[in-house]
N, C-alpha and C. Protein backbone atom coordinates (compact mmCIF):
# COMPACT_ATOMS: atom_id res chain seq x y z
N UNK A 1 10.65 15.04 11.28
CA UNK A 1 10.38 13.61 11.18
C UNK A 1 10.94 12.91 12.41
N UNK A 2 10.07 11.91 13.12
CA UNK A 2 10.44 11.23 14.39
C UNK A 2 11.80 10.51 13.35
N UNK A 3 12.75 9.89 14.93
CA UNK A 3 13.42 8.80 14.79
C UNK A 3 12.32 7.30 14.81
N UNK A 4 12.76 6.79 13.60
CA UNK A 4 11.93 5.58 13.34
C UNK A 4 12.95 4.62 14.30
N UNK A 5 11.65 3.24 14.64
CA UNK A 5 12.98 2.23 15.49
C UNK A 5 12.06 0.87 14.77
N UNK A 6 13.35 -0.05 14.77
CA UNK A 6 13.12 -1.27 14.85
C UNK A 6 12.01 -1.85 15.01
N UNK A 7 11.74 -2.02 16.32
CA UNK A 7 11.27 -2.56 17.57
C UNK A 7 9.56 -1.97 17.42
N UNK A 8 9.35 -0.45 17.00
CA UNK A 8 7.86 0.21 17.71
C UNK A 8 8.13 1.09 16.11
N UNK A 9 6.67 0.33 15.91
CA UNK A 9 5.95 1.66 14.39
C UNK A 9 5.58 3.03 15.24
N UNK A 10 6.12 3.94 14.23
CA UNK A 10 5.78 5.27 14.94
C UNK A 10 3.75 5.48 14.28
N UNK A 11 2.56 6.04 15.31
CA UNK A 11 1.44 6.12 14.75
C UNK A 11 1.48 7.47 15.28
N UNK A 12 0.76 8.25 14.38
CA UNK A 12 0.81 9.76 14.85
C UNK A 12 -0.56 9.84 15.35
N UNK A 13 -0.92 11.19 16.01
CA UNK A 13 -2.23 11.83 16.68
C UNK A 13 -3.42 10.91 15.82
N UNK A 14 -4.40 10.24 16.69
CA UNK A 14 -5.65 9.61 16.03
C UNK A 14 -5.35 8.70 14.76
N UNK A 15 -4.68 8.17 15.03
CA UNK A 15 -4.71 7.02 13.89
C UNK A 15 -5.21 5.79 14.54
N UNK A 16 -6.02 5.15 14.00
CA UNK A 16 -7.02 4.11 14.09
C UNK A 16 -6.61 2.65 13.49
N UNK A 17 -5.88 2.19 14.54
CA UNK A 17 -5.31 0.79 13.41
C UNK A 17 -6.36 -0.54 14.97
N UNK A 18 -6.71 -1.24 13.27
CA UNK A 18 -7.52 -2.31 13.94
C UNK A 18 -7.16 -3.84 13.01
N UNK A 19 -6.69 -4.58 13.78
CA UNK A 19 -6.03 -5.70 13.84
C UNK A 19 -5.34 -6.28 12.33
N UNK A 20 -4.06 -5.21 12.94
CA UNK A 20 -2.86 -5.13 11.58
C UNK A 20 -1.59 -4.99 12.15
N UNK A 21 -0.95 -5.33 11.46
CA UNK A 21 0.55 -5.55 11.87
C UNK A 21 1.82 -5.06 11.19
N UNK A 22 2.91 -4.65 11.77
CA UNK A 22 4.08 -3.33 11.58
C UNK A 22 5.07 -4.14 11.47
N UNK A 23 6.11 -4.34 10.69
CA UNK A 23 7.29 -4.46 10.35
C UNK A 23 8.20 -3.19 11.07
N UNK A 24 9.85 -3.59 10.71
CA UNK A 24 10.14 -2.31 11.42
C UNK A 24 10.59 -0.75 10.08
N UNK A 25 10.46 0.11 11.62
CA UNK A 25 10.66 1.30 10.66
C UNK A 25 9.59 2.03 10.27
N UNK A 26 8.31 1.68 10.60
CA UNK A 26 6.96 1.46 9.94
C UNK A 26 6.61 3.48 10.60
N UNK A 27 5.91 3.77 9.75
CA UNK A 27 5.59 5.05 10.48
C UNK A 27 4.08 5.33 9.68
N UNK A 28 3.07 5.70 10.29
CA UNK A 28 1.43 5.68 10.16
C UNK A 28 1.17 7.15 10.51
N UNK A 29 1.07 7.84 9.38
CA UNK A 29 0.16 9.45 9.51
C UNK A 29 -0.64 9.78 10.40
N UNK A 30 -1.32 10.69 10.93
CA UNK A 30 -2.02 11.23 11.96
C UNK A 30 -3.39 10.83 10.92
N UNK A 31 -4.40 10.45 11.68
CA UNK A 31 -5.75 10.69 11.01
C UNK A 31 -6.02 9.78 10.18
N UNK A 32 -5.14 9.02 10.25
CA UNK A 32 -5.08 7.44 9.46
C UNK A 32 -5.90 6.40 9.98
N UNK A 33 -6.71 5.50 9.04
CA UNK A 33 -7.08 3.91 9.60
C UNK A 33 -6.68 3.16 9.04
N UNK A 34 -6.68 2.06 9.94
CA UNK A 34 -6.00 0.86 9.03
C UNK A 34 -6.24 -0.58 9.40
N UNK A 35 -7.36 -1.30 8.47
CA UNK A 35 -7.89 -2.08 9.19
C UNK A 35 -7.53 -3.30 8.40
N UNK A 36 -7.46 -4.69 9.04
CA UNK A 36 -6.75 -5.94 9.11
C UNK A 36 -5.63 -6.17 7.66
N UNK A 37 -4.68 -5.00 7.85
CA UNK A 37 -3.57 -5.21 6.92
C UNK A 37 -2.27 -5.30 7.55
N UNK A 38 -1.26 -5.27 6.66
CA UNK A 38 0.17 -5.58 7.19
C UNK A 38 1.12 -4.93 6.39
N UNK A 39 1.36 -3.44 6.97
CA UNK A 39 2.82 -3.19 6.73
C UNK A 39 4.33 -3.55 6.45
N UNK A 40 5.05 -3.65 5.33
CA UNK A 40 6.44 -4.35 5.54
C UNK A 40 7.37 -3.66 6.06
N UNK A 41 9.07 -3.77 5.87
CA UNK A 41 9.95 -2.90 6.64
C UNK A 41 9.87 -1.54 5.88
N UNK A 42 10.02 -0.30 6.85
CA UNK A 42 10.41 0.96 6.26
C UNK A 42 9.17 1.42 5.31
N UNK A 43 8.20 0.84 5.30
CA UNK A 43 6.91 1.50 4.59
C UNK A 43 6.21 2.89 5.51
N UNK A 44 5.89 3.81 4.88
CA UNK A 44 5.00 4.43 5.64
C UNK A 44 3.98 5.22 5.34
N UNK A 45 3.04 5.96 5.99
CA UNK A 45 2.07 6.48 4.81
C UNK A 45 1.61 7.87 5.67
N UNK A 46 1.41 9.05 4.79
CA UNK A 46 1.31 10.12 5.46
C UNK A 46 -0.10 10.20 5.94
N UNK A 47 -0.54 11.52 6.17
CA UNK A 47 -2.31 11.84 6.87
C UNK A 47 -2.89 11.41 6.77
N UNK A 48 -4.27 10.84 6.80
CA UNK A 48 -5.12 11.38 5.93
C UNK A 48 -5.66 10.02 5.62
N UNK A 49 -4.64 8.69 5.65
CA UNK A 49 -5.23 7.45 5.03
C UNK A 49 -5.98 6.78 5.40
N UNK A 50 -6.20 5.57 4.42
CA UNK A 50 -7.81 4.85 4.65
C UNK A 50 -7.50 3.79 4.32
N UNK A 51 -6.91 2.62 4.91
CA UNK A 51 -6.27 1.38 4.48
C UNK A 51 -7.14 0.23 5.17
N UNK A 52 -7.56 -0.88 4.22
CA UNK A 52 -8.01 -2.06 4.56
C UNK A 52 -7.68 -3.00 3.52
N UNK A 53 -7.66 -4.43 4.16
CA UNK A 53 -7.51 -5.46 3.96
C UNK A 53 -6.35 -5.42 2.82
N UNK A 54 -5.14 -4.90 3.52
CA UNK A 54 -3.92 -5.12 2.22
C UNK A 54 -2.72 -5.13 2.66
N UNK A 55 -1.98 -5.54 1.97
CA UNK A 55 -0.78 -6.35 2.13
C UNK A 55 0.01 -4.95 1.37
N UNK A 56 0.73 -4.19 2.45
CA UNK A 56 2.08 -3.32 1.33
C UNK A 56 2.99 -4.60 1.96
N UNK A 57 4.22 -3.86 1.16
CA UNK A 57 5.91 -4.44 1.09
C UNK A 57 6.17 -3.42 1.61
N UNK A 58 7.94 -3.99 1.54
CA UNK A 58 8.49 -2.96 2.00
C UNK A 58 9.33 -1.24 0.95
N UNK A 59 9.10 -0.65 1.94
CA UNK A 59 9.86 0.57 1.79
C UNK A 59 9.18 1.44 0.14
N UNK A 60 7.51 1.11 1.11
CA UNK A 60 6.38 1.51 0.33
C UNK A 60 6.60 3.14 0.72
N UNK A 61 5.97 3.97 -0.20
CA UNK A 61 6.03 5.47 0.22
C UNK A 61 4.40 5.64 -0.34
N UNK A 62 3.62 5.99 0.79
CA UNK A 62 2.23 5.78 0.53
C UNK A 62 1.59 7.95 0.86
N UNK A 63 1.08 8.61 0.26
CA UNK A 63 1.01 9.98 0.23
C UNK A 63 -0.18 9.91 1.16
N UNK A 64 -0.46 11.32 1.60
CA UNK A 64 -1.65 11.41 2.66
C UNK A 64 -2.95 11.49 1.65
N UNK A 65 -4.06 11.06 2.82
CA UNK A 65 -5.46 11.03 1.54
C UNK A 65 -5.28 9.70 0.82
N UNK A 66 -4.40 8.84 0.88
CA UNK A 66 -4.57 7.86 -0.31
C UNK A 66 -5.64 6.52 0.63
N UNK A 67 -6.79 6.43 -0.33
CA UNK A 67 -7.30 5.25 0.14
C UNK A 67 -7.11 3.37 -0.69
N UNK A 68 -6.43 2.34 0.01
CA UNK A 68 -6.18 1.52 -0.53
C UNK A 68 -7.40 0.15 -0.20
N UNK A 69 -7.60 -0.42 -0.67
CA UNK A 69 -8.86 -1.36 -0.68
C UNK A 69 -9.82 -1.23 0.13
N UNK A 70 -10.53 -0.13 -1.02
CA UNK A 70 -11.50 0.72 -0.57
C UNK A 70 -12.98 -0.69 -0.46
N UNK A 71 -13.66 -0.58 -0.02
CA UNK A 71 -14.72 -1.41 0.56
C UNK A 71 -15.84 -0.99 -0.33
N UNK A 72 -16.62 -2.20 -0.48
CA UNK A 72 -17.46 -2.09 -1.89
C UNK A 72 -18.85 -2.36 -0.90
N UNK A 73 -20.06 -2.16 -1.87
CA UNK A 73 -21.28 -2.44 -1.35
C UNK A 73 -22.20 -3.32 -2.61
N UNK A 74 -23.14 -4.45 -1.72
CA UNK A 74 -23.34 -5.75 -2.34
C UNK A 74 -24.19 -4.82 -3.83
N UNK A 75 -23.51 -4.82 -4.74
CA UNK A 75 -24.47 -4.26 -5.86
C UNK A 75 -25.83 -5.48 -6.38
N UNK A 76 -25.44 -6.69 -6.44
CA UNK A 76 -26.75 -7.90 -6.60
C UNK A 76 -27.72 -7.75 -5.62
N UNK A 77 -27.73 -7.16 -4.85
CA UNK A 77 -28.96 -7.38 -3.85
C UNK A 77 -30.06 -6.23 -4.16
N UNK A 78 -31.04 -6.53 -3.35
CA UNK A 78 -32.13 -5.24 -3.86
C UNK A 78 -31.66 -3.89 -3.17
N UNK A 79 -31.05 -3.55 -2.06
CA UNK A 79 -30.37 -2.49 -1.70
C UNK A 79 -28.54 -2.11 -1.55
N UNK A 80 -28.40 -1.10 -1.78
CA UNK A 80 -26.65 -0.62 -1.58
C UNK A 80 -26.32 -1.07 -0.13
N UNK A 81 -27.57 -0.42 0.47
CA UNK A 81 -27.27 0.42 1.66
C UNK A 81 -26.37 -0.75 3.14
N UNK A 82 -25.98 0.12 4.02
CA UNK A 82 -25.03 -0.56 4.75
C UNK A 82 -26.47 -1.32 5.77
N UNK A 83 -27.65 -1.04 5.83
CA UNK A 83 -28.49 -1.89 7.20
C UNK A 83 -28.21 -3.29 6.43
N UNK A 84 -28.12 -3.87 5.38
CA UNK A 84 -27.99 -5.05 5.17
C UNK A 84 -26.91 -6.10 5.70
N UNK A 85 -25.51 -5.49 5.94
CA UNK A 85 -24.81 -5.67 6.77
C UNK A 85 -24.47 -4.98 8.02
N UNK A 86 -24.90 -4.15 8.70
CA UNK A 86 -24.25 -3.59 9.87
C UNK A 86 -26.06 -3.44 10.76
N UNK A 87 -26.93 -4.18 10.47
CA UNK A 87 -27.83 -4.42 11.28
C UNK A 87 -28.31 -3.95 12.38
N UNK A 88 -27.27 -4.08 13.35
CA UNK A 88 -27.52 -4.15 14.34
C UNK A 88 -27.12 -2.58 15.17
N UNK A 89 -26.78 -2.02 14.19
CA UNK A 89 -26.81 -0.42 14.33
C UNK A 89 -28.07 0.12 14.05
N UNK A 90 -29.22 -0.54 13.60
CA UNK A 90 -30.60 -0.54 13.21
C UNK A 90 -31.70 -1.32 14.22
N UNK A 91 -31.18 -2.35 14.16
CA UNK A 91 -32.59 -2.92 14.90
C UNK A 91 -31.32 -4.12 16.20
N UNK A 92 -32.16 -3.98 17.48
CA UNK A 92 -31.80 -4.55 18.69
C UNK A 92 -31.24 -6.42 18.42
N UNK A 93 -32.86 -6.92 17.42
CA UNK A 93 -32.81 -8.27 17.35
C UNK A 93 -31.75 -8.99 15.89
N UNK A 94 -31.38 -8.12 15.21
CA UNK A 94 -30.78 -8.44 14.08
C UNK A 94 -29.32 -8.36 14.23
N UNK A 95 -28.55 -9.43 14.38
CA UNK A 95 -27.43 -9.57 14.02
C UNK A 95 -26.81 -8.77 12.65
N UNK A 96 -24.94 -8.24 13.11
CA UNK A 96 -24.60 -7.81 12.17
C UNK A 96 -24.59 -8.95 10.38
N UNK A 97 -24.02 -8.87 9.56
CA UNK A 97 -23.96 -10.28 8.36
C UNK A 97 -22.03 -10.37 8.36
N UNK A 98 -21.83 -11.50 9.44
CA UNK A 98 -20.62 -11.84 9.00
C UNK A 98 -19.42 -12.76 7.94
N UNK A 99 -20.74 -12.65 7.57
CA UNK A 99 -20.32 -13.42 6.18
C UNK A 99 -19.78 -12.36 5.35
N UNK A 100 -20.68 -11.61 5.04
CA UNK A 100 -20.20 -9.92 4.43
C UNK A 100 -19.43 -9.32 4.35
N UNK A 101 -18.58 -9.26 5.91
CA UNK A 101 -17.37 -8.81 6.72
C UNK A 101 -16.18 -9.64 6.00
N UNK A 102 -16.64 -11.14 6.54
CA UNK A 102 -15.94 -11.81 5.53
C UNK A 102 -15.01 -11.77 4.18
N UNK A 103 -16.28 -11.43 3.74
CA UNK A 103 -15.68 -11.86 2.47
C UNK A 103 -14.96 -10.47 1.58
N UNK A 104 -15.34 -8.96 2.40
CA UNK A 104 -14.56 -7.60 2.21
C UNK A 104 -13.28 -8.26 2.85
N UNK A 105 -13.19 -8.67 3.99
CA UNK A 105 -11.79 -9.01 4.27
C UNK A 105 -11.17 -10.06 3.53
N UNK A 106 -11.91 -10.69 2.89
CA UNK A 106 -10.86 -12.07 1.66
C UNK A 106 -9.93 -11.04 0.20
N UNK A 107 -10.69 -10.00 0.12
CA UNK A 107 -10.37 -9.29 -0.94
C UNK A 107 -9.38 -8.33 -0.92
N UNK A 108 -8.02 -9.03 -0.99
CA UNK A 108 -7.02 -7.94 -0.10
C UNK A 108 -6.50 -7.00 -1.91
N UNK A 109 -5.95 -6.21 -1.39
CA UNK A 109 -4.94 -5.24 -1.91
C UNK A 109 -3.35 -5.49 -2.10
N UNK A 110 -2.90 -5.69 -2.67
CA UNK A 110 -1.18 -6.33 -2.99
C UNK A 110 -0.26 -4.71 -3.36
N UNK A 111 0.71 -4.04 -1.98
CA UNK A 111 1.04 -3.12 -2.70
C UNK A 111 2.57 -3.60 -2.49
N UNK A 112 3.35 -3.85 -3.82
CA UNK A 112 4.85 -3.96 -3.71
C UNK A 112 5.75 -3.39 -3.01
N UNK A 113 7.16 -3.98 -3.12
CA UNK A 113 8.13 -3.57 -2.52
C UNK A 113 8.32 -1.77 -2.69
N UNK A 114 9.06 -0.80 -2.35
CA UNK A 114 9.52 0.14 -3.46
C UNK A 114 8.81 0.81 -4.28
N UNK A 115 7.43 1.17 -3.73
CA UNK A 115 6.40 1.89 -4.49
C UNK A 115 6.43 2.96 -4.25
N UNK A 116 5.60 3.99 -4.65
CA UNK A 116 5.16 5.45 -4.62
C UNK A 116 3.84 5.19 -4.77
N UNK A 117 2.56 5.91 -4.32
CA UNK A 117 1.74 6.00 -4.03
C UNK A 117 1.22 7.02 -4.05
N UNK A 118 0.66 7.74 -4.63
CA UNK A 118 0.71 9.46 -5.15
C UNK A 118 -0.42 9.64 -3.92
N UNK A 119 -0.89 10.90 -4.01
CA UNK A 119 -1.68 11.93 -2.68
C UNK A 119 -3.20 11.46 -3.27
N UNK A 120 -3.83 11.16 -2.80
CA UNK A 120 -5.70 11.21 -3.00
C UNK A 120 -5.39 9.95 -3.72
N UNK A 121 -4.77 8.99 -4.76
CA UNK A 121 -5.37 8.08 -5.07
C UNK A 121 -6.02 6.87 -4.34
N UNK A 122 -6.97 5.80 -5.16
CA UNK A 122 -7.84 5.09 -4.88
C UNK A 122 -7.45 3.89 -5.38
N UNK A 123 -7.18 3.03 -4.52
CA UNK A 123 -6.44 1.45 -4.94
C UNK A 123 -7.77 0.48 -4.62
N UNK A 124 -8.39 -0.43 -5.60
CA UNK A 124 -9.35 -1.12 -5.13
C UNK A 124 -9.19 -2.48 -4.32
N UNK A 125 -9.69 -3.36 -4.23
CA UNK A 125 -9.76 -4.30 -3.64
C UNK A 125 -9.29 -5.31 -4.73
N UNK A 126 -8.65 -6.29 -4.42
CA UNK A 126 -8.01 -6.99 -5.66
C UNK A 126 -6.94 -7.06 -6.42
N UNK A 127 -6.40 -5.46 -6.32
CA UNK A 127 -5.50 -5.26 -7.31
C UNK A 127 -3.91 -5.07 -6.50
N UNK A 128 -3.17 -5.77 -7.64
CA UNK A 128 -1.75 -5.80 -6.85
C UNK A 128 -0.89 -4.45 -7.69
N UNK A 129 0.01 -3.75 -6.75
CA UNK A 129 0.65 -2.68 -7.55
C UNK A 129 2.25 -3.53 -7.44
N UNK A 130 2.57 -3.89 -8.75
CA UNK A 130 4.16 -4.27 -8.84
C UNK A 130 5.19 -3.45 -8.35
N UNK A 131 6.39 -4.20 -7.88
CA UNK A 131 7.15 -3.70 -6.93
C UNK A 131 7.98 -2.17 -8.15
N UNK A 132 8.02 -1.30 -6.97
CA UNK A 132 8.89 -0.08 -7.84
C UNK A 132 8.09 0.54 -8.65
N UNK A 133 6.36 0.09 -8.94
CA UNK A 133 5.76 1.03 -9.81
C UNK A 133 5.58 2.30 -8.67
N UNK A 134 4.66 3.40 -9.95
CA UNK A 134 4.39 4.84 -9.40
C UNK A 134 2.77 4.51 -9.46
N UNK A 135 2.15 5.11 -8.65
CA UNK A 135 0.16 5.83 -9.03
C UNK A 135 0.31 7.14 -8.86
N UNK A 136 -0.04 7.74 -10.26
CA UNK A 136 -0.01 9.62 -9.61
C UNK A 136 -0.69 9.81 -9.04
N UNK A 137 -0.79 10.81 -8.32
CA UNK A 137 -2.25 11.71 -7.18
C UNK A 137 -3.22 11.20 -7.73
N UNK A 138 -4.43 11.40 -7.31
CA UNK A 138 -5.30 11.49 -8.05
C UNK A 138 -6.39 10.01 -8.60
N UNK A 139 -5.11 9.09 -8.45
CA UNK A 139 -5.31 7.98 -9.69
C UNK A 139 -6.65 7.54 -8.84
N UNK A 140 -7.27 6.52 -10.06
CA UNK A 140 -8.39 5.62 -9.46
C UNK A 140 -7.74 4.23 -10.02
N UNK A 141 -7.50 3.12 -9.55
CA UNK A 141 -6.51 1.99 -10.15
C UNK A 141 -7.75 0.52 -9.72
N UNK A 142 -8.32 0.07 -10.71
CA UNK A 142 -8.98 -1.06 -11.04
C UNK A 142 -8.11 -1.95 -11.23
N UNK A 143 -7.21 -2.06 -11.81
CA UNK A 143 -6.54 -3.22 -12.52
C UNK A 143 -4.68 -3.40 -12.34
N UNK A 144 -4.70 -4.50 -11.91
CA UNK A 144 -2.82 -4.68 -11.51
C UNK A 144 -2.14 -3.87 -12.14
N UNK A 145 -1.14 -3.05 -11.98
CA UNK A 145 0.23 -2.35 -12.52
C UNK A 145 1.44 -2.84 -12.53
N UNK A 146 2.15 -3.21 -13.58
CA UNK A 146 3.42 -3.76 -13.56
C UNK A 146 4.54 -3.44 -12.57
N UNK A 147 5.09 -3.93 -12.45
CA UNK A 147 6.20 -3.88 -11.71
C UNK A 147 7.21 -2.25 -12.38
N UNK A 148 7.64 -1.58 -11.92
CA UNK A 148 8.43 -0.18 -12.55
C UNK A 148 7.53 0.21 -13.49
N UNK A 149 6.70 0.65 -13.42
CA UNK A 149 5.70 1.40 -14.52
C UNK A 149 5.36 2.69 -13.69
N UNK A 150 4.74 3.32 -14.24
CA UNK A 150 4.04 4.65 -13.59
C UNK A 150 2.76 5.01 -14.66
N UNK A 151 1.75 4.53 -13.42
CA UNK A 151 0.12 4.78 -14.08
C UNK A 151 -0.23 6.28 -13.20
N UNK A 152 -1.51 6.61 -14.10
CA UNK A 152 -2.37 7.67 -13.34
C UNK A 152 -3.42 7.79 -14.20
N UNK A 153 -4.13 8.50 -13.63
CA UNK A 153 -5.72 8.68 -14.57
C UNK A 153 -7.20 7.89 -13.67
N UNK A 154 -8.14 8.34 -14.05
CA UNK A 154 -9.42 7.52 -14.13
C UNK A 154 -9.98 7.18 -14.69
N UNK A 155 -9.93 5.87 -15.32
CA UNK A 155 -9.60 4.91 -14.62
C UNK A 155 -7.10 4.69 -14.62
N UNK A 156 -7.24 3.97 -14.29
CA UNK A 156 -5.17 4.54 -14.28
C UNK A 156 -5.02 3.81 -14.86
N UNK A 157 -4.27 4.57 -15.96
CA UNK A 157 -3.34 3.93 -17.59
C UNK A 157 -1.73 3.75 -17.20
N UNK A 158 -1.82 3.33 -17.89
CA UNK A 158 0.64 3.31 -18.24
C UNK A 158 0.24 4.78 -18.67
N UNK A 159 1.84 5.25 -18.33
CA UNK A 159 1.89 6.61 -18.71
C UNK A 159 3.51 6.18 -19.07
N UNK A 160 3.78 5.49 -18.35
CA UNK A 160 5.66 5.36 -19.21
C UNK A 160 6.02 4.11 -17.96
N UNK A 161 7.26 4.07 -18.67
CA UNK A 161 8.11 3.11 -17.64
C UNK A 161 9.23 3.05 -17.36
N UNK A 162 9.56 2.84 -15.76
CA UNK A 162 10.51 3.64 -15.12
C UNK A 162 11.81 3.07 -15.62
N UNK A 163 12.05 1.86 -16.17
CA UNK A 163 12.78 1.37 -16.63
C UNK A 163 12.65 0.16 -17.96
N UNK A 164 13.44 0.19 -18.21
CA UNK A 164 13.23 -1.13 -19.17
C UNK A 164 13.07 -2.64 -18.86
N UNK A 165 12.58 -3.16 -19.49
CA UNK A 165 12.01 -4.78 -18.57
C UNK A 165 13.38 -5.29 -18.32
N UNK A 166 14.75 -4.94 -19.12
CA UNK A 166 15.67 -5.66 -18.71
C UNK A 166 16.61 -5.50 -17.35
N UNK A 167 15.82 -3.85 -16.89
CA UNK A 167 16.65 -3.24 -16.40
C UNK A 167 15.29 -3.86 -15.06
N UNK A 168 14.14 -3.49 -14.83
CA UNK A 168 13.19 -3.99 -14.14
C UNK A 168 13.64 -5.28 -13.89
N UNK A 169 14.01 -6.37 -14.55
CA UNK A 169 14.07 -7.75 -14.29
C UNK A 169 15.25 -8.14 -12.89
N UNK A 170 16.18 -7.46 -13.52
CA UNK A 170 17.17 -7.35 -12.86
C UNK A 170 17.63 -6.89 -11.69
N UNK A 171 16.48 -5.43 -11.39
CA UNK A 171 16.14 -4.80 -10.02
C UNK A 171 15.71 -5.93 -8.98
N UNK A 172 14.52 -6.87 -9.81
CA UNK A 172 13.27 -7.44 -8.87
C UNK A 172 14.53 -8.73 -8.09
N UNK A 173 15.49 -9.03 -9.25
CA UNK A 173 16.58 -10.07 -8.81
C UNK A 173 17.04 -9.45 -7.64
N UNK A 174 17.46 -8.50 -8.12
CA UNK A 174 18.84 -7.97 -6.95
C UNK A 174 18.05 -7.87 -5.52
N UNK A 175 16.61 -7.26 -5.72
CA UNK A 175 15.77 -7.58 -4.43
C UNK A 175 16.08 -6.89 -3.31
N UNK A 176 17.24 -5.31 -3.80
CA UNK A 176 17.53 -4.88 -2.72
C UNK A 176 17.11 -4.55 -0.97
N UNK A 177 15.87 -4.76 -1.73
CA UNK A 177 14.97 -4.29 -0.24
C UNK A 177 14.66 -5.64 0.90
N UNK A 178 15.69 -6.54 0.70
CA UNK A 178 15.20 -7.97 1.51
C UNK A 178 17.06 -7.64 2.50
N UNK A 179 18.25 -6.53 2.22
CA UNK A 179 19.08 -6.58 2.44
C UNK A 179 19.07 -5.70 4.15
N UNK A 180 19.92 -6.32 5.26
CA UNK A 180 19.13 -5.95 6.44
C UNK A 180 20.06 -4.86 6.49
N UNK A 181 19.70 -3.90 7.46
CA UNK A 181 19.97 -2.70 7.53
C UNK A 181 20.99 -2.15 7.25
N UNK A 182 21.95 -2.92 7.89
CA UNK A 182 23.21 -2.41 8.04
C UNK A 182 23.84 -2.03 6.14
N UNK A 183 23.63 -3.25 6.05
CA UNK A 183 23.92 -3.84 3.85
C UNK A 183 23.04 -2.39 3.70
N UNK A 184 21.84 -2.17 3.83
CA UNK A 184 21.18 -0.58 3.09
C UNK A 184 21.80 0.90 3.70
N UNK A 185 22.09 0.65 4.61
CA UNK A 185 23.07 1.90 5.28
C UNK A 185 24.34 2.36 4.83
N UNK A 186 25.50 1.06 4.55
CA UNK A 186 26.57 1.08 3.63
C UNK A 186 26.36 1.63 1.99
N UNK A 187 25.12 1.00 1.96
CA UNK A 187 25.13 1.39 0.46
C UNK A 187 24.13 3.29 0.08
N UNK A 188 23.93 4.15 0.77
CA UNK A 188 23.15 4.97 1.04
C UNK A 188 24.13 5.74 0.01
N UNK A 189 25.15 6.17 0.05
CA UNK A 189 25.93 7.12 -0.49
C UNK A 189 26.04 6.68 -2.57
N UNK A 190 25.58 5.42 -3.00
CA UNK A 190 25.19 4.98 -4.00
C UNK A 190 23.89 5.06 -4.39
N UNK A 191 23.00 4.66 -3.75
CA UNK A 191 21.37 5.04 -3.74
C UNK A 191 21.67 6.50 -4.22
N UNK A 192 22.22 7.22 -3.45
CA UNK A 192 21.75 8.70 -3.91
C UNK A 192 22.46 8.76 -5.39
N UNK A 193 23.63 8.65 -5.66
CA UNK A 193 25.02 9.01 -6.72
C UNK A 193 24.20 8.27 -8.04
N UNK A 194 24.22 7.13 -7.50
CA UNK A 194 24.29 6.38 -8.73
C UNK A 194 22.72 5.87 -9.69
N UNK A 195 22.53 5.84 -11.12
CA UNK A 195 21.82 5.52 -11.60
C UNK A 195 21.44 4.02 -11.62
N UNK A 196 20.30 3.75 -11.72
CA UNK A 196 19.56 2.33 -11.49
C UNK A 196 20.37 1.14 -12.52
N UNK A 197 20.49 1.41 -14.08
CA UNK A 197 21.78 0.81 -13.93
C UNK A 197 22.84 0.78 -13.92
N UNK A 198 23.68 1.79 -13.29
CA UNK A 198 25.08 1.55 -12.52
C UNK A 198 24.89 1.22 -11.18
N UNK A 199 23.81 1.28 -10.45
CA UNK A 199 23.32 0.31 -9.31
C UNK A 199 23.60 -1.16 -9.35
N UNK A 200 22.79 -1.47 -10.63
CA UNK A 200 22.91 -2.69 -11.23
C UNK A 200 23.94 -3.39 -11.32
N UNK A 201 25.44 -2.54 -12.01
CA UNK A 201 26.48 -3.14 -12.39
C UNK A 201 27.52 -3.44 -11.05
N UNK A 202 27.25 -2.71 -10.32
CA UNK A 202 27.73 -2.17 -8.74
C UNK A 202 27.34 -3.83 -7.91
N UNK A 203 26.35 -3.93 -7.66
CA UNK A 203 25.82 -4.30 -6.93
C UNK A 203 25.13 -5.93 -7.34
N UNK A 204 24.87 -6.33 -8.64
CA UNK A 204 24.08 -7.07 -8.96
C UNK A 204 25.37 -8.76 -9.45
């Protein structure tokens, strides 16, 4: 694993980022795209990904293969197909439809602070994943996920929860992940030791 810095997101071999922006710490898989979203601090995402129009947090852990606001096609119209918007890959005189462009880019993706992000899943357009939840591999996720939950499936269900709402409530307070480096470096030897709530009692 590179040394991550401050200052410069690490992007590995062929990754394709088009007008998006890195917090620090930020590190982007080989073979990755990533189009008009925004990384927070210490997020990063392995191989393989397919990211548009979404907003992670920080100290997201995103798996390779995972695609997040995946891009839809106009189902009301009389065709799927992409010549309706991308035109001009078809015919000389026809403008691309930027309205179209548009409005895929209004439809962002919300992924929380403190997530997991399992390998191959599919995050749609719209949907926010609450800070500290899980998506297993696999998942296909239509619909918001609570904050500390852990979904999976197709379509992705609750499967349990990582904590209790009182114990969740109390995490989202403490907000560890807004604490600047140095405050998360001191506290590293607790992160590992200690349980979420003796974190709590420690710290909160």
């Amino acid at each position: 694993m590179p040394r991550l810095s401050a200052d410069t997101p690490v992007f590995h071999p062929n990754s394709q980022i088009t007008n998006s922006v890195f917090g620090a710490y930020v590190e982007i898989g080989a073979d990755t795209r990533i189009l008009n979203s925004e990384f927070g601090d210490y997020s990063y995402c392995d191989r393989g990904c397919d990211i548009a129009n979404a907003r992670i947090g920080k100290f997201s852990n995103i798996a390779s293969a995972t695609r997040i606001g995946a891009t839809d096609h106009p189902l009301e119209k009389a065709s799927l197909h992409h010549f309706l918007y991308r035109s001009s890959s078809y015919w000389d005189d026809i403008e691309d439809d930027a309205e179209w462009f548009q409005h895929r880019a209004s439809r962002l993706a919300y992924i929380g602070h403190d997530t997991w992000i399992g390998h191959g899943a599919l995050i749609k357009p719209e949907v926010t994943i609450g800070h500290g939840a899980v998506v297993a591999s696999g998942s296909v996720v239509t619909k918001d996920v609570a904050p500390y939950t852990i979904v999976g499936g197709n379509t992705a269900r609750l499967i349990r929860r990582r904590y209790t709402d009182a114990v969740a409530a109390r995490m989202m307070e403490l907000a560890w992940w807004d604490w600047d480096n140095d405050r998360i470096k001191a506290a590293v030897p607790d992160f590992r030791a200690l349980s979420a709530e003796a974190f709590l009692e420690k710290y909160a």
